[in-house]
Protein backbone atom coordinates (compact mmCIF):
# COMPACT_ATOMS: atom_id res chain seq x y z
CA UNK A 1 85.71 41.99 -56.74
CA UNK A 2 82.01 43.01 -56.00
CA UNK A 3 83.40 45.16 -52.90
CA UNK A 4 86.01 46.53 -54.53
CA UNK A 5 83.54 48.05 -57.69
CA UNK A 6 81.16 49.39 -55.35
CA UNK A 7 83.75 51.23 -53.45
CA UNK A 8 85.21 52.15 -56.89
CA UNK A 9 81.60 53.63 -57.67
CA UNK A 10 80.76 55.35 -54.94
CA UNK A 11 84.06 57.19 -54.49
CA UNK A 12 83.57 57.89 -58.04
CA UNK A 13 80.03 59.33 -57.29
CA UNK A 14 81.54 61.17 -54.41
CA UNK A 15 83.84 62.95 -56.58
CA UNK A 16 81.40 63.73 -59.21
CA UNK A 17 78.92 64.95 -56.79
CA UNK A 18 82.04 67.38 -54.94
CA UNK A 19 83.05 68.10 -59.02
CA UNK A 20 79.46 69.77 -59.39
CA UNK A 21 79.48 71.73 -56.42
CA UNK A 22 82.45 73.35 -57.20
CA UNK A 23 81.26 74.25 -60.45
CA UNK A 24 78.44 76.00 -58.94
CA UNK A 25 80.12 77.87 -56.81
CA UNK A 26 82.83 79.04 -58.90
CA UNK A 27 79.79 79.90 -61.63
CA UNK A 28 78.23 81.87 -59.32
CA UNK A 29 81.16 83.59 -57.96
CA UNK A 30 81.92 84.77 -61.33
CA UNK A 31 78.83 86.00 -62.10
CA UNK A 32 78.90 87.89 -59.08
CA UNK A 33 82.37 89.04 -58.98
CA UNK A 34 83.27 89.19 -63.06
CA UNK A 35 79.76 90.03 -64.43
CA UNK A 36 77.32 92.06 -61.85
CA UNK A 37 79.62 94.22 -59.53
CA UNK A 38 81.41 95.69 -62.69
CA UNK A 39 77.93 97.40 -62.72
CA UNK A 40 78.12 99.27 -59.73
CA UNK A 41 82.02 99.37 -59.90
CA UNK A 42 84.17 102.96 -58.64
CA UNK A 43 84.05 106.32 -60.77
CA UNK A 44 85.46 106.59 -62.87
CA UNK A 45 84.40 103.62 -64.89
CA UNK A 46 81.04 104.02 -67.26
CA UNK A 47 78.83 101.71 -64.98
CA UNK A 48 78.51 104.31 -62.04
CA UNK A 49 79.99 107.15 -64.03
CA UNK A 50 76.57 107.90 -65.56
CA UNK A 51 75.38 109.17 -62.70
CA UNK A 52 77.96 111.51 -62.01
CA UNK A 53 77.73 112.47 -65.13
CA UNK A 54 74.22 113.26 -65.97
CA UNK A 55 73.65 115.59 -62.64
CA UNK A 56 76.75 117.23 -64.20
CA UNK A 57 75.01 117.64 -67.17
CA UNK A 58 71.67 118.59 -65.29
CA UNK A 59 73.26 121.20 -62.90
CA UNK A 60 75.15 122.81 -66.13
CA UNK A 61 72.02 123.09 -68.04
CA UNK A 62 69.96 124.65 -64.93
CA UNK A 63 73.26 126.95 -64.00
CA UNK A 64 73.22 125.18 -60.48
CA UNK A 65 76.55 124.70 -58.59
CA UNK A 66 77.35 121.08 -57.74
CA UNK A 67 79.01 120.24 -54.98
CA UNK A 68 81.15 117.40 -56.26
CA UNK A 69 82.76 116.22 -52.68
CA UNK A 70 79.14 115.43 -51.58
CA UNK A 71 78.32 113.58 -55.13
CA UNK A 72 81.55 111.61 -54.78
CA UNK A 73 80.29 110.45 -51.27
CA UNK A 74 76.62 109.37 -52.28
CA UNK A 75 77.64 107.51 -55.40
CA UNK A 76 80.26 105.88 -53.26
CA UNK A 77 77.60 105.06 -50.51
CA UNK A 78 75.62 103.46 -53.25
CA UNK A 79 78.61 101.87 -55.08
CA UNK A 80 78.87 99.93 -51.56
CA UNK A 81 75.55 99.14 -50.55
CA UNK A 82 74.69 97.63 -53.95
CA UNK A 83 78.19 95.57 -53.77
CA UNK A 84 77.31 94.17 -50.84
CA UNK A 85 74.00 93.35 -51.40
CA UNK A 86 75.27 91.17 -54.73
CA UNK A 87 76.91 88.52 -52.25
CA UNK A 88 73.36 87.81 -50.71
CA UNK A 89 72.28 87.90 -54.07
CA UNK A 90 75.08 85.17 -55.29
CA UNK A 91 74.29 82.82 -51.97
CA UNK A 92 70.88 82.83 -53.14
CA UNK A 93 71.58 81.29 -56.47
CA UNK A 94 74.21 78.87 -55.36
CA UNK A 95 72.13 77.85 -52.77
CA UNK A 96 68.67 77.02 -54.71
CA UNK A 97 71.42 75.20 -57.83
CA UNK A 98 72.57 73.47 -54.44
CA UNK A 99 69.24 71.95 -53.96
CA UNK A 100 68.71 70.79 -57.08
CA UNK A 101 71.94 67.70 -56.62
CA UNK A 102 69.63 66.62 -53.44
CA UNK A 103 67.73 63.71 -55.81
CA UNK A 104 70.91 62.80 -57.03
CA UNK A 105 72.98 61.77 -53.83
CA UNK A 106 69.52 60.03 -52.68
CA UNK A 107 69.93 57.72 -55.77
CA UNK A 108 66.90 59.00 -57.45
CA UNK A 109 68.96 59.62 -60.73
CA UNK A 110 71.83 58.30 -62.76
CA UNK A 111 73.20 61.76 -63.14
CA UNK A 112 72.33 64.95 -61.76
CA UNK A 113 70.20 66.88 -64.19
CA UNK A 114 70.25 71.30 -63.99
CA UNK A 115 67.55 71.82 -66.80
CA UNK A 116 66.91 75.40 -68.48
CA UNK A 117 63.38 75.17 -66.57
CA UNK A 118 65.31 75.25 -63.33
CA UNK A 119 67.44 78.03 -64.19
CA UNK A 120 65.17 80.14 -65.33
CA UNK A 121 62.72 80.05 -61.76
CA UNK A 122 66.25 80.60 -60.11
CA UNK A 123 66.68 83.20 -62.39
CA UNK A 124 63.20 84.91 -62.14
CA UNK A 125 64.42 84.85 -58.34
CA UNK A 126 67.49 86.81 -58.89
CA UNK A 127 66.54 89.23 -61.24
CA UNK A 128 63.11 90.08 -58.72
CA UNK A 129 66.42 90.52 -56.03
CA UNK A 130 68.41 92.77 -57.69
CA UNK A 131 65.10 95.42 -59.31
CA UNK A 132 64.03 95.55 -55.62
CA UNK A 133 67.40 96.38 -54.40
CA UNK A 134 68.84 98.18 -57.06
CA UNK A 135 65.29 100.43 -56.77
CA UNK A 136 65.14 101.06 -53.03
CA UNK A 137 69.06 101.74 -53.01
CA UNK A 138 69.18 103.83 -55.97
CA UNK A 139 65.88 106.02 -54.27
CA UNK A 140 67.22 106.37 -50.63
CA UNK A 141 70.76 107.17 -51.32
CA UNK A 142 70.59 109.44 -54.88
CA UNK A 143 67.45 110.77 -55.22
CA UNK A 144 66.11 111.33 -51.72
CA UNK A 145 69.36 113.53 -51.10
CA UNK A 146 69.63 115.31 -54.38
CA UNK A 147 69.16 118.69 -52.78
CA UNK A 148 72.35 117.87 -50.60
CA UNK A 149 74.45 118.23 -53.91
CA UNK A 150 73.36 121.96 -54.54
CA UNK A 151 74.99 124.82 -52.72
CA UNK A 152 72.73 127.61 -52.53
CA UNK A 153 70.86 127.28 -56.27
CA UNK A 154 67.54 125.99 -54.80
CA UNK A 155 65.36 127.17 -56.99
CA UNK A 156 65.82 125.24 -59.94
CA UNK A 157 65.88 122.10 -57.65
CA UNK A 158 62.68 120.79 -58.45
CA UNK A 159 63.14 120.75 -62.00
CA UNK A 160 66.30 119.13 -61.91
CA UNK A 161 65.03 116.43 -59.29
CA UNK A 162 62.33 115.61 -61.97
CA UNK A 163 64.87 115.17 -64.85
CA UNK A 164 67.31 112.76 -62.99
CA UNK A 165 63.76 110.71 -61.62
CA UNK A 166 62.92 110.17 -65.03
CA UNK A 167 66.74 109.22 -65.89
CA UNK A 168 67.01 106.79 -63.33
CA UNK A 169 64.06 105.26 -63.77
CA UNK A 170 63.49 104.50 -67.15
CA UNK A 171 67.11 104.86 -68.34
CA UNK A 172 69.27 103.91 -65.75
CA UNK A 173 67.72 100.96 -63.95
CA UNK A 174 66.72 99.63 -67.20
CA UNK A 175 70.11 99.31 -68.43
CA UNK A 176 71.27 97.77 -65.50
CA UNK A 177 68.56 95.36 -65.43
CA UNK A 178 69.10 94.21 -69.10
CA UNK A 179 72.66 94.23 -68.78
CA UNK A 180 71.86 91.45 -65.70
CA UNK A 181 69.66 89.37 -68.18
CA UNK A 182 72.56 89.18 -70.92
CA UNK A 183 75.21 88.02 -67.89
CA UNK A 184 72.97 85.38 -66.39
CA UNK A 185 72.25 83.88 -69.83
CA UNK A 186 75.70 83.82 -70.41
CA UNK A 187 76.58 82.02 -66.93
CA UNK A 188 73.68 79.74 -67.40
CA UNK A 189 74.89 78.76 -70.63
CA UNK A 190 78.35 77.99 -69.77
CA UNK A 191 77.01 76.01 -66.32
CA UNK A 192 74.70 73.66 -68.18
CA UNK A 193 78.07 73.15 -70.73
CA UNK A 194 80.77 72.42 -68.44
CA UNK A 195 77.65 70.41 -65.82
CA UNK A 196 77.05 68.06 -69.34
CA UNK A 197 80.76 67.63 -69.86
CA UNK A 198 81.29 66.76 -66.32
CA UNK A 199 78.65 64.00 -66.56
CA UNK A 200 79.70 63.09 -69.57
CA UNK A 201 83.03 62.18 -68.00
CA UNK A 202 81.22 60.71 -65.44
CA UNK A 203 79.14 58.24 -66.95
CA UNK A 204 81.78 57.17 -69.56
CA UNK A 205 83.98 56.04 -66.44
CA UNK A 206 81.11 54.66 -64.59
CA UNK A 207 80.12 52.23 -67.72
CA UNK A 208 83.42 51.48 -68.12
CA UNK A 209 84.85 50.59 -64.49
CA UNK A 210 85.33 47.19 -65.48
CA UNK A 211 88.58 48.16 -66.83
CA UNK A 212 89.96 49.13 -63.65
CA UNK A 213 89.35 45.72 -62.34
């Protein structure tokens, strides 16, 4: 009877432990996949539209011919490299919410805990992750080759460089950045719900394995 319990609770533990993982995962897959590369998604959707759209506006006001194959190449390069970079970005987080079930399966705890505290160091991580890349991509592949989008207009180049510097910069990257803070808070919130309900379930059947005696 003894045996047969202990098996009982350590399959149980097993499954619990497997339960949590995939909660993670699938957490931080949607984050990635439903929440952060909708912001760097195709033209012509708003998220990268803007850019298209304001060195429209830019070479209109400065009477500067655009050359729109060229634009639709850059944003496209930038669309991709920021995509990509997002999946290094997920493994991160999965990985470090990973780490935190280690005291758990060593029998340190009754339950494994995810507290707000944790999430937000993760969190500090990802956000530092995304500014840096989301800077450096946005700076080599837009505004390092903004006078590739002009045909012959150079004159006016330097002005209009300055305007879409200050655009990206403080309007641009800032809405992307707060737009990431609202998401995470979001997938935070649900993880730490649907983490309590799992344990919840978990405990209750623990307590109560007598009755499957």
């Amino acid at each position: 009877m003894k045996e047969h319990k202990q098996e009982f609770e350590q399959v149980h533990k097993e499954n619990y432990i497997q339960a949590v993982k995939e909660l993670i995962h699938n957490n931080t897959q949607a984050l990635i996949e439903d929440d952060l590369k909708p912001l760097f998604d195709k033209p012509p959707l708003d998220s990268m539209d803007i850019i298209r759209s304001k060195l429209l506006v830019l070479a209109k006001e400065q009477k500067m011919v655009l050359e729109v194959t060229t634009l639709n190449d850059m944003i496209l390069k930038y669309q991709q490299a920021m995509q990509k970079s997002l999946a290094h970005i997920g493994k991160i987080r999965e990985d470090a919410l990973l780490a935190l079930l280690k005291s758990f399966t060593k029998n340190q705890q009754d339950s494994i805990k995810i507290l707000k505290k944790d999430l937000i160091q993760i969190d500090k991580q990802i956000q530092k992750e995304v500014k840096q890349t989301l800077e450096k991509n946005v700076d080599t592949l837009i505004l390092q080759n903004l006078s590739k989008l002009f045909c012959k207009e150079k004159e006016n180049l330097t002005a209009t460089s300055k305007q879409m510097k200050d655009f990206i910069k403080k309007k641009y990257c800032k809405q992307i950045l707060e737009s990431l803070d609202i998401k995470i808070l979001v997938k935070d919130t649900t993880l730490l719900n649907v983490l309590k309900e799992q344990t919840n379930r978990y405990l209750f059947t623990l307590e109560n394995s007598h009755l499957f005696d």
